[in-house]
N, C-alpha and C. Protein backbone atom coordinates (compact mmCIF):
# COMPACT_ATOMS: atom_id res chain seq x y z
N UNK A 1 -63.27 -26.05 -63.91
CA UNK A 1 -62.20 -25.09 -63.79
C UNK A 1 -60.94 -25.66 -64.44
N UNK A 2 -60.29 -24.88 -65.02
CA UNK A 2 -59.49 -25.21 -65.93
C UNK A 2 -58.04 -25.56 -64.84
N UNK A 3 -56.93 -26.11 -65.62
CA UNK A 3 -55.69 -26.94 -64.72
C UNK A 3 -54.80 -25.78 -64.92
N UNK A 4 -53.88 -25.57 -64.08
CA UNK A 4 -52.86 -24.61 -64.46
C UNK A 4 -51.56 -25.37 -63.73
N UNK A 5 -50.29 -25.20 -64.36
CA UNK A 5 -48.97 -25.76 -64.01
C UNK A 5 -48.12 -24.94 -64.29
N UNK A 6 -47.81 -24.11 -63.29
CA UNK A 6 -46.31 -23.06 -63.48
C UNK A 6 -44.87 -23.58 -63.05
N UNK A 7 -44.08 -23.61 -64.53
CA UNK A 7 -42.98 -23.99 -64.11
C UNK A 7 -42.26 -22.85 -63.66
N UNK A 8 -41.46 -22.92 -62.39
CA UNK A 8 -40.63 -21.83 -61.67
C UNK A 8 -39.35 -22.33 -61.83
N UNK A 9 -39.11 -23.37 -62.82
CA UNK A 9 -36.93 -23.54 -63.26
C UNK A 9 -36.99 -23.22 -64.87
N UNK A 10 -35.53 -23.53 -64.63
CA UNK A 10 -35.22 -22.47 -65.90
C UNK A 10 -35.28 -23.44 -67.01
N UNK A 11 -35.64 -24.80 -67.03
CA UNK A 11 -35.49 -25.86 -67.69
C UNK A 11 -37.19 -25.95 -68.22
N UNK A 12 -37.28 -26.88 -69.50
CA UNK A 12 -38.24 -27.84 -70.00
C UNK A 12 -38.64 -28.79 -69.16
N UNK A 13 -40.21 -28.60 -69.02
CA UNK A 13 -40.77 -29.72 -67.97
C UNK A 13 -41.92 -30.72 -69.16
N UNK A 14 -41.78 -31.78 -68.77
CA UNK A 14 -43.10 -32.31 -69.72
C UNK A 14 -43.88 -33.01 -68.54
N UNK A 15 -45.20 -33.18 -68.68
CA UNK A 15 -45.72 -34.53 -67.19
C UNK A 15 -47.06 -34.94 -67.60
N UNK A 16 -47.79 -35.11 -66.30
CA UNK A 16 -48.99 -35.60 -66.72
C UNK A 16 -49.72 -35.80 -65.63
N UNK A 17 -51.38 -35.09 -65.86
CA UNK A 17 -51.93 -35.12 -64.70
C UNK A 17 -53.16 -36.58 -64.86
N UNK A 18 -53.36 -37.20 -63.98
CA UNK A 18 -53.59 -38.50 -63.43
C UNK A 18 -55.15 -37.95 -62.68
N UNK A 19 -56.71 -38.30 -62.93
CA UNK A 19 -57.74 -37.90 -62.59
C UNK A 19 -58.23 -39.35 -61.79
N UNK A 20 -59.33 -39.14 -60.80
CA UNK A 20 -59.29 -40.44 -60.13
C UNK A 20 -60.23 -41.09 -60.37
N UNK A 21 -60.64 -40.94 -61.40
CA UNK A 21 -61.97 -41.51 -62.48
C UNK A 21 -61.85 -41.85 -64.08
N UNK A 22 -62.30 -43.44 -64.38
CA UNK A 22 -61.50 -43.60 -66.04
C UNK A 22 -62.32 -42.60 -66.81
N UNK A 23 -63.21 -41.78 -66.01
CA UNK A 23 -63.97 -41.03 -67.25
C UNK A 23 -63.75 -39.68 -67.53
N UNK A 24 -62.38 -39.56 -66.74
CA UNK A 24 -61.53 -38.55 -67.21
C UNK A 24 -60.52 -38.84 -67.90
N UNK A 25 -60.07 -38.08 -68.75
CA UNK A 25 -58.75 -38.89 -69.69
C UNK A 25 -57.96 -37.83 -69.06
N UNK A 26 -56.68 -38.54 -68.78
CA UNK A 26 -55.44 -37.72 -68.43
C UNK A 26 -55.01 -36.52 -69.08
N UNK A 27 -54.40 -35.30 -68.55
CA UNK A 27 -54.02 -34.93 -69.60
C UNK A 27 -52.35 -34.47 -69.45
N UNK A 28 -51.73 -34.49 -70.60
CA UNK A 28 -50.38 -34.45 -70.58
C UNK A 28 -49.71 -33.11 -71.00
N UNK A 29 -48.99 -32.74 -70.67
CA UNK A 29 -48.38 -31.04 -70.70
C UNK A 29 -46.97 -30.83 -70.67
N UNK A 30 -46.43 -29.76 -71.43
CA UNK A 30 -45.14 -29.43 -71.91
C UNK A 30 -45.11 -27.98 -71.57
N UNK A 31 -43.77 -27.02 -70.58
CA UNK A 31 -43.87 -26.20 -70.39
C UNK A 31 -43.07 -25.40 -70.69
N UNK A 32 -42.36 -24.61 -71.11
CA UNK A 32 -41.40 -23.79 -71.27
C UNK A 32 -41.05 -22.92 -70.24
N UNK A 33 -39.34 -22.99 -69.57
CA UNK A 33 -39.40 -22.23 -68.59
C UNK A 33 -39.35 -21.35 -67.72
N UNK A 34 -40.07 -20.72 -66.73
CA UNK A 34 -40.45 -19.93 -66.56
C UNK A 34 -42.28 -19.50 -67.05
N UNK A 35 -42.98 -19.97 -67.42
CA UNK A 35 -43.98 -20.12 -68.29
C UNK A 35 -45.05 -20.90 -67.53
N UNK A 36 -46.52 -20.65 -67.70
CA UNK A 36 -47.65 -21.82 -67.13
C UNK A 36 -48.39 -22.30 -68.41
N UNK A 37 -48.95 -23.28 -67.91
CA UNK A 37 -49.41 -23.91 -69.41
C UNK A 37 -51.08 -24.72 -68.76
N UNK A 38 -52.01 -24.32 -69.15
CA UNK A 38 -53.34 -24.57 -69.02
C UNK A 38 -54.01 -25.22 -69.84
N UNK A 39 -55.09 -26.05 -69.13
CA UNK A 39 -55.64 -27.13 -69.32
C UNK A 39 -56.50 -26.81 -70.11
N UNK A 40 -57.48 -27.76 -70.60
CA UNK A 40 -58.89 -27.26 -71.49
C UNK A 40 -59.68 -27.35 -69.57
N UNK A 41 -60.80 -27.40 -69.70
CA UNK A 41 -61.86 -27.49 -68.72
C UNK A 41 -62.05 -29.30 -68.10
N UNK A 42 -61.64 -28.79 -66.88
CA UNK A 42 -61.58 -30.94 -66.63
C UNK A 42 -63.19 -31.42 -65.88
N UNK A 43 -63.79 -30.01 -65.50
CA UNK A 43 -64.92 -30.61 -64.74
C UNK A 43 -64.89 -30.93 -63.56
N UNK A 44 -65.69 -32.16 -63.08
CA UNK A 44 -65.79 -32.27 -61.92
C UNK A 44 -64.28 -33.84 -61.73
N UNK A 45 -63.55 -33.75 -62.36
CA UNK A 45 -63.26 -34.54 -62.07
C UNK A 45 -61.50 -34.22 -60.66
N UNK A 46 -61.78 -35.34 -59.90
CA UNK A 46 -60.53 -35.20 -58.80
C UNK A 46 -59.17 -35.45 -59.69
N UNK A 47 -57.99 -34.39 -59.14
CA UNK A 47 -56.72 -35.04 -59.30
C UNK A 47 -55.92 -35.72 -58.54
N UNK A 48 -55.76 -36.83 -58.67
CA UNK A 48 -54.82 -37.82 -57.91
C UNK A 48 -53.09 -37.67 -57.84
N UNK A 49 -52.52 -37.19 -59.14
CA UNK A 49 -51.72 -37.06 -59.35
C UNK A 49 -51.12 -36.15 -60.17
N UNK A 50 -50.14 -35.29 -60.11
CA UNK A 50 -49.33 -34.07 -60.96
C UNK A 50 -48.12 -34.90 -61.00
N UNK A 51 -47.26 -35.46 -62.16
CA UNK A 51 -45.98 -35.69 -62.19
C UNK A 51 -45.20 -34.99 -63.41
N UNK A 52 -43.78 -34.82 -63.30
CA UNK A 52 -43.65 -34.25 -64.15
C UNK A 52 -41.93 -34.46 -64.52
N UNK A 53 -41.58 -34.37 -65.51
CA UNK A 53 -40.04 -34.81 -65.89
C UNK A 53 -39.03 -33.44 -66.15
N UNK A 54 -37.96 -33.21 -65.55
CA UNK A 54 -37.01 -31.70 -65.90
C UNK A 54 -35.93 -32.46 -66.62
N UNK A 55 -36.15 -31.14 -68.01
CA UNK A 55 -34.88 -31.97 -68.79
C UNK A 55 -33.61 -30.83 -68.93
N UNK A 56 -32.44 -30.99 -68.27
CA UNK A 56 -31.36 -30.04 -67.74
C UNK A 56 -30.23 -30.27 -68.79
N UNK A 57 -29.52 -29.35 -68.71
CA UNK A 57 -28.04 -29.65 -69.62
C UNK A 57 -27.52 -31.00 -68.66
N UNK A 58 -27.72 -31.19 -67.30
CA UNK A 58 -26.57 -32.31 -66.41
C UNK A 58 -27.74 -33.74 -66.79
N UNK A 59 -28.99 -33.40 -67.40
CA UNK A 59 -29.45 -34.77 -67.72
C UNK A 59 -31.21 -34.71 -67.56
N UNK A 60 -31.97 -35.49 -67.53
CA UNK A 60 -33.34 -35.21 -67.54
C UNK A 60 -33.47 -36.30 -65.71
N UNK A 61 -34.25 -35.20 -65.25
CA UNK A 61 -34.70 -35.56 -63.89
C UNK A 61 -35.85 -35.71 -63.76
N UNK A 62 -36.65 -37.09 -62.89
CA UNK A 62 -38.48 -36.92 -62.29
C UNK A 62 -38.10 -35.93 -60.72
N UNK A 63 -39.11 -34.81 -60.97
CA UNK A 63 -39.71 -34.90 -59.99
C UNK A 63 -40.79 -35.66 -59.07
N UNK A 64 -40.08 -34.95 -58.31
CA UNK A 64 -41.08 -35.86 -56.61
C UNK A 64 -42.71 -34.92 -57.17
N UNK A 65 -43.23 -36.20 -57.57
CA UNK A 65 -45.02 -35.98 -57.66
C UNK A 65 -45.83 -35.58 -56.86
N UNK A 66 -46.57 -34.86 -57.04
CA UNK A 66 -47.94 -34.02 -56.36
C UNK A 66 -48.95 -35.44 -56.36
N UNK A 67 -49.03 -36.01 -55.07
CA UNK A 67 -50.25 -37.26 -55.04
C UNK A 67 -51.08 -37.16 -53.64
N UNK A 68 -52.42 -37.31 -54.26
CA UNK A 68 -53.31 -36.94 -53.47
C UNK A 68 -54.34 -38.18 -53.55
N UNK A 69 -55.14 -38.10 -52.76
CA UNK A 69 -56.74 -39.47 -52.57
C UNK A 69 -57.60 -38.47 -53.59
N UNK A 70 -57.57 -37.45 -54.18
CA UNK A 70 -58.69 -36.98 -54.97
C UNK A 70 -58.33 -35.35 -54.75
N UNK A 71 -58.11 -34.26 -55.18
CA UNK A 71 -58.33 -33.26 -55.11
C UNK A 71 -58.96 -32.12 -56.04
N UNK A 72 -60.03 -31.46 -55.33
CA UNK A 72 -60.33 -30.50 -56.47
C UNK A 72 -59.31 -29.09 -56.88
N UNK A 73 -58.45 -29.59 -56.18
CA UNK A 73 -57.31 -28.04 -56.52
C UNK A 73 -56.90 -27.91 -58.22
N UNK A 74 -56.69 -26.68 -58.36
CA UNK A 74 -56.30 -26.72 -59.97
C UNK A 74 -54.48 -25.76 -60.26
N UNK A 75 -54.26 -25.26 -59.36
CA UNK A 75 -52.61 -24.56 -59.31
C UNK A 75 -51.61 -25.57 -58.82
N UNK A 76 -50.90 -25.93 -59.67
CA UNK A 76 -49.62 -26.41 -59.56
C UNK A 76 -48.22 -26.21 -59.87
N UNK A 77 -47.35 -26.34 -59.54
CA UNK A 77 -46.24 -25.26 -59.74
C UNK A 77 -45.06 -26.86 -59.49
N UNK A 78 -43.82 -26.49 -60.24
CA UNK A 78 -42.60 -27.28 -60.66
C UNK A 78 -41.95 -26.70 -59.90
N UNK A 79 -41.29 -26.78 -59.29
CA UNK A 79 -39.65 -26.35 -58.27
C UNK A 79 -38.65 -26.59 -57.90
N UNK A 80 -37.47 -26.60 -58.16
CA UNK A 80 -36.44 -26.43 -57.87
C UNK A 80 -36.46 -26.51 -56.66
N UNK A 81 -35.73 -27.60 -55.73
CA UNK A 81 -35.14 -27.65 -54.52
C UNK A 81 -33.73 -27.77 -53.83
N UNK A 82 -33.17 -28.65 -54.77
CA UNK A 82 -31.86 -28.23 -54.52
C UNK A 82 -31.34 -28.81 -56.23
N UNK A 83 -29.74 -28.47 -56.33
CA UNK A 83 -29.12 -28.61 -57.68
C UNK A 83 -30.00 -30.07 -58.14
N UNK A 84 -30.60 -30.38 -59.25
CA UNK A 84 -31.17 -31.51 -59.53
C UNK A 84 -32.19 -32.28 -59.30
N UNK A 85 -32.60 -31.28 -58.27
CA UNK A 85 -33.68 -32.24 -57.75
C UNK A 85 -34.75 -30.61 -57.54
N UNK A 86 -36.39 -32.05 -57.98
CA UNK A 86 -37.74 -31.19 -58.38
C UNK A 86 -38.30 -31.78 -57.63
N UNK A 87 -39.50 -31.18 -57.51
CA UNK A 87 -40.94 -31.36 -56.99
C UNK A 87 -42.50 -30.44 -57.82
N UNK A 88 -42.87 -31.29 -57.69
CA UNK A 88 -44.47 -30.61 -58.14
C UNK A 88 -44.99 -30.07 -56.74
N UNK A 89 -45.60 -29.46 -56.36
CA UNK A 89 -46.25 -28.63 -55.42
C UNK A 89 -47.68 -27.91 -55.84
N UNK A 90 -48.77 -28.18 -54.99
CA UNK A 90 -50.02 -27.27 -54.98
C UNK A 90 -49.56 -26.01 -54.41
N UNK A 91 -50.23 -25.38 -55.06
CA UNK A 91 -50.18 -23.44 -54.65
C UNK A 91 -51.37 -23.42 -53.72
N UNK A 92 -51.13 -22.83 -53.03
CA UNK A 92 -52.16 -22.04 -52.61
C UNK A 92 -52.95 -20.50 -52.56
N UNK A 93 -51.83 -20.09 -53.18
CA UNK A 93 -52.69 -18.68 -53.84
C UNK A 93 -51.70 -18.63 -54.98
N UNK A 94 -52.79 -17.86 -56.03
CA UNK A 94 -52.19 -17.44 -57.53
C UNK A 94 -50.56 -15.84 -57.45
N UNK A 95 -49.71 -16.32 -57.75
CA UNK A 95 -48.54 -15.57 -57.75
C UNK A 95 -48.84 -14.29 -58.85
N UNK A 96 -48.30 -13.40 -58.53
CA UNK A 96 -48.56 -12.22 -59.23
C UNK A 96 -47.59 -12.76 -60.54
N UNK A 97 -48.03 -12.52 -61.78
CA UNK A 97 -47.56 -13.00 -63.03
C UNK A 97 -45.78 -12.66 -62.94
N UNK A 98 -45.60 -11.29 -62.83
CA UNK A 98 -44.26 -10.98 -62.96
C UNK A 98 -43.50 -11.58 -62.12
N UNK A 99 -43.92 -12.10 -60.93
CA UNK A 99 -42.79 -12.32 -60.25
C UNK A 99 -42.68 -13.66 -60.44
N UNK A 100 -43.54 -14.60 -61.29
CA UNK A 100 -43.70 -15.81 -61.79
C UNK A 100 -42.52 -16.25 -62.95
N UNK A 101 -42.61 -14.94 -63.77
CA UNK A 101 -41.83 -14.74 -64.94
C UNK A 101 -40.46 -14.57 -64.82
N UNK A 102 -40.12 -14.16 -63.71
CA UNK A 102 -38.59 -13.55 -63.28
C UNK A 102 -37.46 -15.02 -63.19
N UNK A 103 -35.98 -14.51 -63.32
CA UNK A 103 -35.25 -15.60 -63.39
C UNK A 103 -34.86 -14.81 -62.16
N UNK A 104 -34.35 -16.14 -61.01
CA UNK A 104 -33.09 -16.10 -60.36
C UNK A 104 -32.30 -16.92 -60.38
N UNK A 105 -31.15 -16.77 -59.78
CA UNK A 105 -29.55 -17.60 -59.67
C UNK A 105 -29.84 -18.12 -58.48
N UNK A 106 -30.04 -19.49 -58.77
CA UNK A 106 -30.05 -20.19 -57.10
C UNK A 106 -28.49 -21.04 -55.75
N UNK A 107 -28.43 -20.70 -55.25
CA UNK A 107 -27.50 -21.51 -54.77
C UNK A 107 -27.70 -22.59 -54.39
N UNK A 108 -27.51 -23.29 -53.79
CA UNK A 108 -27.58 -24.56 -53.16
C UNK A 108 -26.48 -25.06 -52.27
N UNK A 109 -26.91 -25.18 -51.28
CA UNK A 109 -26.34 -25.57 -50.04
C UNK A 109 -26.35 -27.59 -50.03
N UNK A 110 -25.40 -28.11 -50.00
CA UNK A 110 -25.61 -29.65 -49.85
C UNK A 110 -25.86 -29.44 -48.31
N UNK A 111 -26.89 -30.58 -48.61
CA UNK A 111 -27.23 -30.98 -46.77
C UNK A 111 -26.46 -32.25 -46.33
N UNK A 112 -26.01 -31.88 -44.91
CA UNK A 112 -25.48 -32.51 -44.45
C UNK A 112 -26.14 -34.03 -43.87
């Protein structure tokens, strides 16, 4: 089953997914945003890791990585959590395309 990575910010993501076997070769991905970007076919192999880099007008940020002991999941999604700061995240169900595609204006609240 093929890999899928939806970026949900308004920024360029590049990363790289990490398999938990050398007889998978990694594979590395560039997204445009708002946009998902899919894998060739990975097989049976587990993902250990989704990481991924946001590159912003205030500077290029890592997100906080998707890391797992092995998973067969294949939806992953980039997010915005607060001003500057990302995360990779597993989906658990596939988002209806349009509302994938849509921009919003986020606020952000600093935590106290």
């Amino acid at each position: 089953m093929p890999l899928e990575i939806i970026n949900s910010t308004d920024y360029i993501i590049t990363g790289e997914i990490s398999y938990m076997t050398v007889f998978c070769s990694n594979h590395y991905f560039f997204v445009k945003p708002h946009t998902i970007w899919n894998s060739e076919k990975r097989g049976i192999c587990p993902v250990i890791e989704v990481s991924a880099t946001v590159r912003t007008p205030r500077g290029t940020f890592v997100a906080k990585p998707f890391v797992s002991i092995g998973t067969s999941h294949s939806l992953f999604e980039v997010i915005q959590t607060r001003e500057n700061v990302f995360k990779v995240v597993r989906m658990r169900h596939a988002k209806n395309e349009s509302a994938v595609l849509k921009t919003y204006n986020h606020t952000f609240l600093e935590q106290i």
